[in-house]
Protein backbone atom coordinates (compact mmCIF):
# COMPACT_ATOMS: atom_id res chain seq x y z
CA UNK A 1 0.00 0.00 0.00
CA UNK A 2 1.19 3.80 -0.91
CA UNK A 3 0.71 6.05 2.34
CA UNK A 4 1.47 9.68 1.19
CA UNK A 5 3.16 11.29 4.40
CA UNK A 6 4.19 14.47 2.39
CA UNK A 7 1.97 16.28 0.24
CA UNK A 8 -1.35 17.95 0.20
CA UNK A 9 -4.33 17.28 -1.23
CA UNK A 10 -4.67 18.86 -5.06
CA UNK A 11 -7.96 16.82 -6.28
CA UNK A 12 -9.50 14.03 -6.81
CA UNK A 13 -10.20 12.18 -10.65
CA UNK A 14 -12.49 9.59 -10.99
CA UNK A 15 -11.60 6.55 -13.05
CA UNK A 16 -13.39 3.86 -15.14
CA UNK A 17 -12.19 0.35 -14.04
CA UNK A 18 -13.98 -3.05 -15.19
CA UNK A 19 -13.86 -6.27 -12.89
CA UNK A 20 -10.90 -5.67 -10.54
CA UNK A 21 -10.50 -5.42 -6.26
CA UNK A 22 -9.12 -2.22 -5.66
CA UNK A 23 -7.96 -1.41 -1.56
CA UNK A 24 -7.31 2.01 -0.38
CA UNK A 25 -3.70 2.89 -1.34
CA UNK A 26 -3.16 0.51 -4.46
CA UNK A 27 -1.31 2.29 -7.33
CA UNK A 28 -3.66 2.17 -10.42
CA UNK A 29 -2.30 2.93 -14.52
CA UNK A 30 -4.00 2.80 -17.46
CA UNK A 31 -4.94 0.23 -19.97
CA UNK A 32 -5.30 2.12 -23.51
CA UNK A 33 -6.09 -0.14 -25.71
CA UNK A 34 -9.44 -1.31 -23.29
CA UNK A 35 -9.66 1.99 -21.96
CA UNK A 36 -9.95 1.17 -18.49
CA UNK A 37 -7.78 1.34 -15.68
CA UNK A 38 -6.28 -1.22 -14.22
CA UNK A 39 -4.07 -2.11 -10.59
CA UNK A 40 -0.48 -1.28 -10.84
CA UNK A 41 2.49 -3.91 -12.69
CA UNK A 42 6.25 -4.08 -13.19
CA UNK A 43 5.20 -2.38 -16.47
CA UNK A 44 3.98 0.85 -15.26
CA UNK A 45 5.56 3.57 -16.75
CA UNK A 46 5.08 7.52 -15.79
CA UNK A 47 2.49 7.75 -18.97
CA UNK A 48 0.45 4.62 -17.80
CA UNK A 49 0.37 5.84 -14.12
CA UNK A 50 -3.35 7.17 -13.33
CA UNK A 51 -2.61 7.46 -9.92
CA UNK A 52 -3.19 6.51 -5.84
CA UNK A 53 -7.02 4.80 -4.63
CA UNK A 54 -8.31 6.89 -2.09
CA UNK A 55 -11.55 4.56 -2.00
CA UNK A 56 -11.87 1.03 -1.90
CA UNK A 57 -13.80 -0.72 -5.02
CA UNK A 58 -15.16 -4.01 -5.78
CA UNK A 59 -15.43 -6.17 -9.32
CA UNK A 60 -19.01 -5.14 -9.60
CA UNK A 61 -17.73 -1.60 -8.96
CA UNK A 62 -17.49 0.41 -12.56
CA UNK A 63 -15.06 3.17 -11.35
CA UNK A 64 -12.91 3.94 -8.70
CA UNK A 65 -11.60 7.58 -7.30
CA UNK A 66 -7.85 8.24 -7.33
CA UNK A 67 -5.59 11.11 -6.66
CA UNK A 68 -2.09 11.71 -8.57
CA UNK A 69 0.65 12.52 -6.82
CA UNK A 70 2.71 15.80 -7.42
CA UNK A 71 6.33 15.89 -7.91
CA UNK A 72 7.37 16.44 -4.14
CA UNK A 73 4.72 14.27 -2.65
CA UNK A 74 6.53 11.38 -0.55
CA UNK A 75 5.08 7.73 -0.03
CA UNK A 76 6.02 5.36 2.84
CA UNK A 77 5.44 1.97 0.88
CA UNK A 78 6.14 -2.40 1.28
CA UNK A 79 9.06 -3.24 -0.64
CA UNK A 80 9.07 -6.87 -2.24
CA UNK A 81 12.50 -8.07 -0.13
CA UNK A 82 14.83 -6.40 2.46
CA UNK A 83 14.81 -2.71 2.05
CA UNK A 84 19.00 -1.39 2.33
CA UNK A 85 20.05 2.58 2.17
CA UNK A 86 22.30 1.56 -0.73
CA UNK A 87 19.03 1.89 -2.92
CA UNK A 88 18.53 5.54 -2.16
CA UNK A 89 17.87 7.60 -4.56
CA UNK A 90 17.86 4.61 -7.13
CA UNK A 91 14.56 4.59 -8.97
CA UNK A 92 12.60 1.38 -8.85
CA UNK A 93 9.45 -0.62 -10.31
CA UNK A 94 6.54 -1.44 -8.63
CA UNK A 95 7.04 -5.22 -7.93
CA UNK A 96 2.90 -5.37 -8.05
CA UNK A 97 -0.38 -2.27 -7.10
CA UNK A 98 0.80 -2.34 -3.89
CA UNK A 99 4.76 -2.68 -3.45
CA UNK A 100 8.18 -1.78 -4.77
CA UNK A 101 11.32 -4.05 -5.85
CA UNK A 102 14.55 -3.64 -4.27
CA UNK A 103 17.63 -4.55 -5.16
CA UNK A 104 18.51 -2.62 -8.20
CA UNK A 105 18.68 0.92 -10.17
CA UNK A 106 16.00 0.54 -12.71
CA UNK A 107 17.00 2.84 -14.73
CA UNK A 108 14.67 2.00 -17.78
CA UNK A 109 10.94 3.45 -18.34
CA UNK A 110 9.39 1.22 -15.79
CA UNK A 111 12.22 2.94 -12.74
CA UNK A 112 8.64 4.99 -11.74
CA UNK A 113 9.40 5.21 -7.36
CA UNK A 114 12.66 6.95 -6.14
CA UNK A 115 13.82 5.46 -2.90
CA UNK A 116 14.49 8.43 -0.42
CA UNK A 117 15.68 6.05 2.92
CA UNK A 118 14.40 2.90 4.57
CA UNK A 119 11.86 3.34 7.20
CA UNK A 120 12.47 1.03 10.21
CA UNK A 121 14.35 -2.05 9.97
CA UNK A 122 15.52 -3.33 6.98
CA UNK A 123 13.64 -6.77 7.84
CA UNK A 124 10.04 -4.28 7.79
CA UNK A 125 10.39 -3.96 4.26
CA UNK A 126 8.99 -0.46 4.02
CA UNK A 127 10.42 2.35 2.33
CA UNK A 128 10.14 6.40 2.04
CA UNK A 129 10.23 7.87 -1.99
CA UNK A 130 8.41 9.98 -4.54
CA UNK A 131 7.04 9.09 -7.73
CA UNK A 132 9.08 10.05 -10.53
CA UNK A 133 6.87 12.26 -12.62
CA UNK A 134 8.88 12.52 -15.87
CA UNK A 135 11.67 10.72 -17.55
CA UNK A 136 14.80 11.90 -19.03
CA UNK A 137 15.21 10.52 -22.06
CA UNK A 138 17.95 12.22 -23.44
CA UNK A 139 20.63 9.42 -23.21
């Protein structure tokens, strides 16, 4: 789960979604080609991210209201193994809607959560980042 502890609130979008669970706090992106939106993968990139569930929603449920984060908005979130400071600052995909992988700089499209420092233990898995909100593509 993404809990913003940094930010205010700038709005609220509703969002079509089609025969999905959706829990407070799950990060959602969008499926073009069924034009729909659907819980967060590996494969998000900053284009396909919608944005943050601030409601819960059900399969019968036909949308579902979210909230995108700003550029200096920070997230504690559940990182998929032992969180370590050495990922600071290393950008990182979401492992599924509702956690981050560890481990490495993903430095390719789907690098969409900057790690900003372990919070707790290493063995609580959680960790403290932004969003990245653009990508530089210039290399």
């Amino acid at each position: 789960m993404f809990k913003r502890i940094k930010g205010g609130d700038k709005g609220f979008d509703r969002v079509t979604i089609s025969a999905i669970t959706v829990a407070i706090g799950d990060a959602l992106m969008y499926d073009y080609e069924n034009e729909v939106c659907i819980l967060g993968t590996s494969a998000m990139t900053p284009e396909r991210f919608a944005g943050i569930a601030v409601e819960d929603a059900t399969t019968a449920d036909t949308s579902v209201l979210i909230q995108k984060p700003e550029e200096f908005d920070e997230y504690v979130v559940d990182t998929n193994t032992t969180s370590a400071t050495t990922d600071n600052y290393h950008r990182l995909a979401l492992a599924d809607e509702d956690q981050v992988t560890v481990g490495a700089d993903d430095t390719a499209d789907t690098g969409v959560f900057m790690q900003l420092d372990i919070v707790g233990a290493t063995t609580d898995k959680k960790i403290r980042g932004r969003f990245v909100t653009r990508q530089d593509r210039a290399a």
